[in-house]
Protein backbone atom coordinates (compact mmCIF):
# COMPACT_ATOMS: atom_id res chain seq x y z
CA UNK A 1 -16.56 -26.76 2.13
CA UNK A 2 -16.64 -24.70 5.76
CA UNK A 3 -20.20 -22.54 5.15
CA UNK A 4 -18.45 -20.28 7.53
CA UNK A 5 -15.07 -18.44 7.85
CA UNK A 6 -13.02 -15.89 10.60
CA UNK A 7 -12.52 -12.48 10.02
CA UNK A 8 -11.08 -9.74 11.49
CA UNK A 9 -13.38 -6.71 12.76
CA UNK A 10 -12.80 -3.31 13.91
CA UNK A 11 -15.00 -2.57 16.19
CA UNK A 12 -14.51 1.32 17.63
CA UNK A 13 -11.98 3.16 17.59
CA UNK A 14 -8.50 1.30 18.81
CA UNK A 15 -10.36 -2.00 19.36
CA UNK A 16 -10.72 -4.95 17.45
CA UNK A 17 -11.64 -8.27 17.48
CA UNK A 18 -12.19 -11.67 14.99
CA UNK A 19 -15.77 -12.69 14.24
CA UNK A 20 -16.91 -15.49 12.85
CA UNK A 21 -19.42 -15.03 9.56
CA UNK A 22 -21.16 -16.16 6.84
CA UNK A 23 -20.00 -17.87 3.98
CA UNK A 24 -22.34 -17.72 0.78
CA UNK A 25 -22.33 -20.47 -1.45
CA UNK A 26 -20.05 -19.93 -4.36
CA UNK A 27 -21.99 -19.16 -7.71
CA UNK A 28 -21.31 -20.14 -10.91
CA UNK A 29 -18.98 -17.31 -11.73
CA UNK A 30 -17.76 -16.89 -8.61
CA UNK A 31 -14.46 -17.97 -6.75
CA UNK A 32 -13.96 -19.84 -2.83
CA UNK A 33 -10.51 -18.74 -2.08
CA UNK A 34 -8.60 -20.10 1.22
CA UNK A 35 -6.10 -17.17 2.64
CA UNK A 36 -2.90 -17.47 2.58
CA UNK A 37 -1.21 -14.46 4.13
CA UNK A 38 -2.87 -11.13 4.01
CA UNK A 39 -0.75 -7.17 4.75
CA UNK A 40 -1.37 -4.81 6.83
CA UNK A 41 -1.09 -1.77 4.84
CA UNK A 42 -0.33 0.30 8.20
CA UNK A 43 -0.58 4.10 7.61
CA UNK A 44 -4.17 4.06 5.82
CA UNK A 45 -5.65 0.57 7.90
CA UNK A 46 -3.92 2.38 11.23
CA UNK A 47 -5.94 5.21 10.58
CA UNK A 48 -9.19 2.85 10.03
CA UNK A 49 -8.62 1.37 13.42
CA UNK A 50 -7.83 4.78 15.49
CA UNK A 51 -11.25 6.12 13.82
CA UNK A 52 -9.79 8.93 12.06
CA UNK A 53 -11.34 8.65 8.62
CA UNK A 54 -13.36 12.02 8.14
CA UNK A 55 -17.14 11.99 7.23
CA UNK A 56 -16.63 13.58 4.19
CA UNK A 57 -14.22 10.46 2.77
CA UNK A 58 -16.58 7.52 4.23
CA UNK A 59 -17.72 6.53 0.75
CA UNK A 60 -14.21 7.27 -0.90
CA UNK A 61 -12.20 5.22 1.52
CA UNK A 62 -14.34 2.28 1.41
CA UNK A 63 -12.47 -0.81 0.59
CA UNK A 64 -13.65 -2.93 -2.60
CA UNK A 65 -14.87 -5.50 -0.19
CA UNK A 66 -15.28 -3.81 3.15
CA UNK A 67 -18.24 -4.78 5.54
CA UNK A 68 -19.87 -2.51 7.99
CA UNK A 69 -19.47 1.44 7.40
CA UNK A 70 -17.07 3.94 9.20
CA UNK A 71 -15.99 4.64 11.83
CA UNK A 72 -17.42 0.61 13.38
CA UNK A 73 -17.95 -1.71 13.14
CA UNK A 74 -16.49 -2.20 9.92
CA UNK A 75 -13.73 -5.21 8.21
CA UNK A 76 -11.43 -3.43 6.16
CA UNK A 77 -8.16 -4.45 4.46
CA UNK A 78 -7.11 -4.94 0.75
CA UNK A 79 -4.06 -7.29 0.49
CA UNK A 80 -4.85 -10.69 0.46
CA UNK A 81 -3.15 -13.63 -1.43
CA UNK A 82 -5.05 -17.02 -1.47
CA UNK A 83 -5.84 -20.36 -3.15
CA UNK A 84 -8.78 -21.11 -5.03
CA UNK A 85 -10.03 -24.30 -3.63
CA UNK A 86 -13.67 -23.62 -5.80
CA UNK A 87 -14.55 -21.63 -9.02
CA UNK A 88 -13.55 -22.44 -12.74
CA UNK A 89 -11.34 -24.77 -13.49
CA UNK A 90 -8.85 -22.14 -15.19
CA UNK A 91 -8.40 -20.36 -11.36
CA UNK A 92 -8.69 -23.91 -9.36
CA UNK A 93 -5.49 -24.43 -7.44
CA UNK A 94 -4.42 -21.17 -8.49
CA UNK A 95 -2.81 -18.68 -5.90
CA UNK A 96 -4.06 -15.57 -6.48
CA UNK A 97 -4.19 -11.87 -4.76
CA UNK A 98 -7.61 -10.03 -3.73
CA UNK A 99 -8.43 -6.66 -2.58
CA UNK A 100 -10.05 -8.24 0.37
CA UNK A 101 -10.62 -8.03 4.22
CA UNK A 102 -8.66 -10.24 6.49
CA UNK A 103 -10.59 -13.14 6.64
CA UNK A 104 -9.53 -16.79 6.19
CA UNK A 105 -11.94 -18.24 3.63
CA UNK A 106 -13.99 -15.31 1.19
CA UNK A 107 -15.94 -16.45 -2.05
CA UNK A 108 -15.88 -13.44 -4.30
CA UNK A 109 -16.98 -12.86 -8.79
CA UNK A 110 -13.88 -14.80 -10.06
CA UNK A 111 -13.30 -11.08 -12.37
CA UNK A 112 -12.12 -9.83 -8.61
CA UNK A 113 -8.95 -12.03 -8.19
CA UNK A 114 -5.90 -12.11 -10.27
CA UNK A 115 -3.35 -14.85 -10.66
CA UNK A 116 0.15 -14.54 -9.02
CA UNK A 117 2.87 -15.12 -11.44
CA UNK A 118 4.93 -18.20 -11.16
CA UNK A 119 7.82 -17.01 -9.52
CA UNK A 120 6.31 -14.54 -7.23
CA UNK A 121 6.00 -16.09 -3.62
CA UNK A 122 3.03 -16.06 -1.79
CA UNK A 123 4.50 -13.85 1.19
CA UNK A 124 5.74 -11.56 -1.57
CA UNK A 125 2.57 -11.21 -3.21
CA UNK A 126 0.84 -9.18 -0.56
CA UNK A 127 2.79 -6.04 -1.52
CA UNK A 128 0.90 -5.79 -4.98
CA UNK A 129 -1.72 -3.78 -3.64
CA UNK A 130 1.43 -1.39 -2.49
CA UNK A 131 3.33 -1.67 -5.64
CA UNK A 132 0.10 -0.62 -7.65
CA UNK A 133 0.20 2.80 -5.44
CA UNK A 134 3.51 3.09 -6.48
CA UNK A 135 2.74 2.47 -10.09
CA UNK A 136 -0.15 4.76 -10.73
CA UNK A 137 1.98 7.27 -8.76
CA UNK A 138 4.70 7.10 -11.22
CA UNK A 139 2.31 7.58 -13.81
CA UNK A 140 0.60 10.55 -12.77
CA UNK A 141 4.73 11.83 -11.87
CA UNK A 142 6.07 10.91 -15.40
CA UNK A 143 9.67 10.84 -14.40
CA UNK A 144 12.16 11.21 -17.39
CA UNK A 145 15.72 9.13 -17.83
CA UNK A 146 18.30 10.85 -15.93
CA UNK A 147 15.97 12.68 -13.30
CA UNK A 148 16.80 13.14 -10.02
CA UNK A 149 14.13 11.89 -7.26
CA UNK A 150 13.90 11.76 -3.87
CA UNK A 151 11.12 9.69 -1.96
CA UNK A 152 10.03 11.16 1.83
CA UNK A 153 9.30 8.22 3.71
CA UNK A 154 10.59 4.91 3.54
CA UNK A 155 7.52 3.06 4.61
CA UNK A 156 6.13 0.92 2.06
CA UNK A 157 4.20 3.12 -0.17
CA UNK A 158 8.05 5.49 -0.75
CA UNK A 159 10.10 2.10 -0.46
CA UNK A 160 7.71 0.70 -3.40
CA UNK A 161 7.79 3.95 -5.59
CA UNK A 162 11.72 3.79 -4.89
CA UNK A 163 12.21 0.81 -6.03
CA UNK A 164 10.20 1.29 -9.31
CA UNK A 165 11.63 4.88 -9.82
CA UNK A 166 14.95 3.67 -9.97
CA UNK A 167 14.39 1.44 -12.92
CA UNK A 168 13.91 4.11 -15.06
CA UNK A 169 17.79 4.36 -17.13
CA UNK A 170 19.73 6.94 -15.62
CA UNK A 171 18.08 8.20 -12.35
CA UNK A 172 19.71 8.96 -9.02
CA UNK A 173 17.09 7.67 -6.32
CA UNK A 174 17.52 9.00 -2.52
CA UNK A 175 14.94 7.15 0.08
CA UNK A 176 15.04 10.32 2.69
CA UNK A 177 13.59 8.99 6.06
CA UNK A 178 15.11 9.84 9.86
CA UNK A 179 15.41 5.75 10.20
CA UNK A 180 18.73 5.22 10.32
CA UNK A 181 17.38 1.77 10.00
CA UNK A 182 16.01 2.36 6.47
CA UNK A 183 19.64 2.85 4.90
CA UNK A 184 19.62 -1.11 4.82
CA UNK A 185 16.20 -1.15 2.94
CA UNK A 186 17.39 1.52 0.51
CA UNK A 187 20.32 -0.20 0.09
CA UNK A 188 18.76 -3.81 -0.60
CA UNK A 189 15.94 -1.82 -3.09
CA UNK A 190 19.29 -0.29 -4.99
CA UNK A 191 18.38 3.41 -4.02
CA UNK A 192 20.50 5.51 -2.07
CA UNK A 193 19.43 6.98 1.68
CA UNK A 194 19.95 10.15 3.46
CA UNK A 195 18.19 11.67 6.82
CA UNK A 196 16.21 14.69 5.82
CA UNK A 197 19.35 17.10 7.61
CA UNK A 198 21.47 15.70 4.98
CA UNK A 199 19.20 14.73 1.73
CA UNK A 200 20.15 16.38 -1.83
CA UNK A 201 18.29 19.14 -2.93
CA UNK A 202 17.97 20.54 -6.50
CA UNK A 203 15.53 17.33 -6.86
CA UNK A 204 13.74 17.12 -10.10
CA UNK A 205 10.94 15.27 -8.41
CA UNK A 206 9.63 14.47 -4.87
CA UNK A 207 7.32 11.66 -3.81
CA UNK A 208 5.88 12.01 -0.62
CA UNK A 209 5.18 9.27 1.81
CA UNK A 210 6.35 10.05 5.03
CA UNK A 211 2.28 11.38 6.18
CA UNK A 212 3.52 14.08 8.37
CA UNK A 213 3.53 18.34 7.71
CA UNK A 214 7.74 17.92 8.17
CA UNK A 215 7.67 15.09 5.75
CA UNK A 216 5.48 17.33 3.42
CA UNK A 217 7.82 21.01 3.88
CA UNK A 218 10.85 18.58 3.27
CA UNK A 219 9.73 17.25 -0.05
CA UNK A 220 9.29 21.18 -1.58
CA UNK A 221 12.35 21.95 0.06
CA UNK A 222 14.08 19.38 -2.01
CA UNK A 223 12.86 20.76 -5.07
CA UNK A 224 14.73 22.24 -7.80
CA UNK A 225 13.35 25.40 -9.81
CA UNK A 226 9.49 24.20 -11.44
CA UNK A 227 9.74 21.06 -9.79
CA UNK A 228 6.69 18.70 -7.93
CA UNK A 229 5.97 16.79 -4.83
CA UNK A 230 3.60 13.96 -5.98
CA UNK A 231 1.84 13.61 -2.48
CA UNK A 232 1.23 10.12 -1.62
CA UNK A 233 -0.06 10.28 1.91
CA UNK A 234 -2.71 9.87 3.53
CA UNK A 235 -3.38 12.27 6.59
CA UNK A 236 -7.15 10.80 7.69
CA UNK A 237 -8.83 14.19 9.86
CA UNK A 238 -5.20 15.60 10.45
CA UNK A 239 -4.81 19.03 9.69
CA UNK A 240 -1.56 19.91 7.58
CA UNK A 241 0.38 23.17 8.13
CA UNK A 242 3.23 24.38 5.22
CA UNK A 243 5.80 27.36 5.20
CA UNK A 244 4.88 28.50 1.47
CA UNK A 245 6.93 32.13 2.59
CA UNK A 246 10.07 30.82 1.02
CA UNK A 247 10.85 29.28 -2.59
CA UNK A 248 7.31 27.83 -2.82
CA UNK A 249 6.31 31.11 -5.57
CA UNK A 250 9.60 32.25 -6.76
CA UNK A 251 10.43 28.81 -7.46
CA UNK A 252 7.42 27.90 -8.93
CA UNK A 253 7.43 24.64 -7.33
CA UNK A 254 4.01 22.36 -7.34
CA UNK A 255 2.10 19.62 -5.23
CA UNK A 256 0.03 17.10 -7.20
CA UNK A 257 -2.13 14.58 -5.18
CA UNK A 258 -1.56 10.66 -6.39
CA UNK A 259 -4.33 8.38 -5.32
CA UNK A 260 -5.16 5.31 -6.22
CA UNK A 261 -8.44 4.95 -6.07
CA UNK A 262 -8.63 5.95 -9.40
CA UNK A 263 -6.62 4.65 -12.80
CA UNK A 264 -4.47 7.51 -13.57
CA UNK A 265 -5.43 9.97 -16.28
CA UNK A 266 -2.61 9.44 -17.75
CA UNK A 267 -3.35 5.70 -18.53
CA UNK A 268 -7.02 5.54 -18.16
CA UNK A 269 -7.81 5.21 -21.46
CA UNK A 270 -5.48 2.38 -22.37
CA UNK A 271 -5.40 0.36 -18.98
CA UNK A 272 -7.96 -0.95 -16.37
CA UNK A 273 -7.72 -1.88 -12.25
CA UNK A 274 -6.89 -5.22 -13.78
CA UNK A 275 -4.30 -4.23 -16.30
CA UNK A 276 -2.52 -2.10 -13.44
CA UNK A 277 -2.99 -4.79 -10.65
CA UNK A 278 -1.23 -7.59 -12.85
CA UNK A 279 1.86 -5.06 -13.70
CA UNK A 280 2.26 -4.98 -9.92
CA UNK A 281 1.95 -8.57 -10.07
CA UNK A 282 4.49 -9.25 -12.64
CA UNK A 283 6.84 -6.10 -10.84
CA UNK A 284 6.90 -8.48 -7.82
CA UNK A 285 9.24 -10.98 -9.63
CA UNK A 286 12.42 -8.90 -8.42
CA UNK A 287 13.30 -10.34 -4.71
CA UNK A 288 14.67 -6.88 -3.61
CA UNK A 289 10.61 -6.63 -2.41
CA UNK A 290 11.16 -9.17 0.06
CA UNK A 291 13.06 -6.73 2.09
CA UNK A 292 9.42 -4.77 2.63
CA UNK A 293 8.37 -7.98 4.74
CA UNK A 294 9.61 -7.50 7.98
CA UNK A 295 7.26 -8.48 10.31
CA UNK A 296 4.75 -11.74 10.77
CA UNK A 297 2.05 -12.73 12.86
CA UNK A 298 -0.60 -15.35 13.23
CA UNK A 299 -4.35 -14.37 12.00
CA UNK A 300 -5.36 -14.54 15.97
CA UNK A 301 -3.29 -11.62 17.16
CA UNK A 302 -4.20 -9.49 14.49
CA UNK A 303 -6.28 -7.10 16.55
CA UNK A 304 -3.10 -6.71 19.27
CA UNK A 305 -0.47 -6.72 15.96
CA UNK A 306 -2.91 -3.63 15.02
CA UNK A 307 -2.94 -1.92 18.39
CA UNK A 308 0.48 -1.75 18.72
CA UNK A 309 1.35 -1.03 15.30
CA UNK A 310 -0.94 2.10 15.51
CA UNK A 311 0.92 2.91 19.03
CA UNK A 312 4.34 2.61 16.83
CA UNK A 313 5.46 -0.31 19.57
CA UNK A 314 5.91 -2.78 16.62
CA UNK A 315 8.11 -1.39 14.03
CA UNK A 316 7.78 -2.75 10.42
CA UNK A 317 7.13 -1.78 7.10
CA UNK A 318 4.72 -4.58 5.34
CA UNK A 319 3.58 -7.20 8.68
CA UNK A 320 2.76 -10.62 6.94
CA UNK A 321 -0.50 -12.13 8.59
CA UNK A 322 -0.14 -15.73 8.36
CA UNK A 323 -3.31 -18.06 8.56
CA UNK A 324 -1.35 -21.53 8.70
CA UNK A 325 -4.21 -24.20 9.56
CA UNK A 326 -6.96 -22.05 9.26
């Protein structure tokens, strides 16, 4: 067993670099897991790695198992699929997902990691931390058979809550994004695409994704009569300007904030991190995700992968770190 591991630091703002640390040795309830791939979840670990988390969210936007405090040094991340190479004998040999750093070896209470389901690849398996977003968002949205939606933003929180949404019988799902690109990604999730000059309006609901004000004015333009944007980004110390002079009041329309940080009221009573981790787990069976995984990179270049996918030089929705040999 290696008594240490690599992991990736940030280390001020726009600058990064791997570190090698500690490894405690693995109690008896707790789990030595070897990583397998880990995601970049890019608007909200983008925004971890320009500095722009406010003061006022440091303790909110911690991650479960995040080292070091805002702004830096600090290892942050939250989608990481593994093996168990030590812990009880139910998990050994199991691959499993983690909201953990990237690192390539962690030991963590064996109640912190959850089984992938056979049939779920390991590459695929990094999006559950995604499709869990998605999932508490469509609980806190409620959408009815036969609504209309439209997602703003096809990165890979809207392509994840597009992809769920249109399971629901009877909904018309539009992925509205100025990507061109993304009409193949809407297509392969089974949801229809439109730039925002062209999207439907009279929308029943909105999801928001997109992180920018035009992304955010779009989504209640969209809106039909008493209808709500469930706002999904994340805008770090950005400020946010709206034109609420037009159907905003007469319309009656309505922004609701989706987070999930926390268990949605809607299903807090009856369901716990765990419960709503494994349905993204189990969600990740359909092969339509794999079309979210469009970028890969060794463990080694993650802080240059980072740098340029904060510059926007390395287009991609979910980038795969790999950690082959590590």
């Amino acid at each position: 067993m290696a008594s240490y591991a690599r992991a990736y630091w940030i280390t001020g703002p726009g600058a990064a670099e791997i570190r090698d640390v500690a490894l405690p040795a693995p109690g008896p309830g707790d789990v030595l897991v070897r990583t397998l791939h880990t995601g970049v979840s890019r608007g909200t670990e983008t925004l971890v790695f320009g500095g722009h988390v406010p003061a006022s969210q440091y303790s909110v936007m911690r991650a479960p198992f995040q080292d070091g405090d805002f702004p830096a040094p600090v290892k942050y991340g939250y989608l990481n699929v593994g093996v168990v190479e030590q812990g009880p004998a139910e998990l050994l040999g199991r691959t499993v997902f983690c909201l953990y750093p990237h690192q390539t070896r962690y030991v963590v209470p064996a109640t912190a990691v959850v089984p992938v389901p056979t049939g779920v690849p390991a590459r695929r398996a990094v999006l559950a931390g995604t499709v869990e977003t998605a999932v508490n968002a469509l609980w806190d949205a409620a959408p009815l058979i036969g609504d209309r939606i439209s997602v703003v933003g096809a990165g890979m929180v809207g392509c994840c809550v597009a992809a769920l949404a249109a399971r629901v019988p009877g909904v018309s799902v539009q992925l509205v994004d100025p990507d061109p690109a993304r009409a193949a990604t809407a297509a392969a999730l089974g949801v229809g695409h439109a730039p925002p000059e062209h999207a439907d309006g009279g929308r029943d609901l909105v999801f928001h994704a997109s992180a920018t004000a035009a992304g955010l004015q779009t989504s209640l333009d969209l809106l039909a009569p008493e209808g709500t944007v469930t706002e999904l980004s994340w805008y770090g110390d950005r400020e946010v300007g709206l034109r609420l002079g037009g159907a905003f009041h007469s319309g009656r329309l309505s922004i609701r904030a989706s987070q999930v940080g926390t268990v949605s009221p809607a299903r807090a009573a009856r369901r716990t991190y765990t419960d709503r981790l494994a349905l993204a787990l189990d969600l990740l069976r359909d092969p339509a995700f794999d079309a979210l995984c469009t970028g890969e990179s060794p463990f080694d270049r993650l802080p240059e992968v980072m740098a340029q996918l904060a510059a926007g030089t390395r287009p991609a929705l979910c980038h795969l770190i790999s950690y082959d040999g590590e």
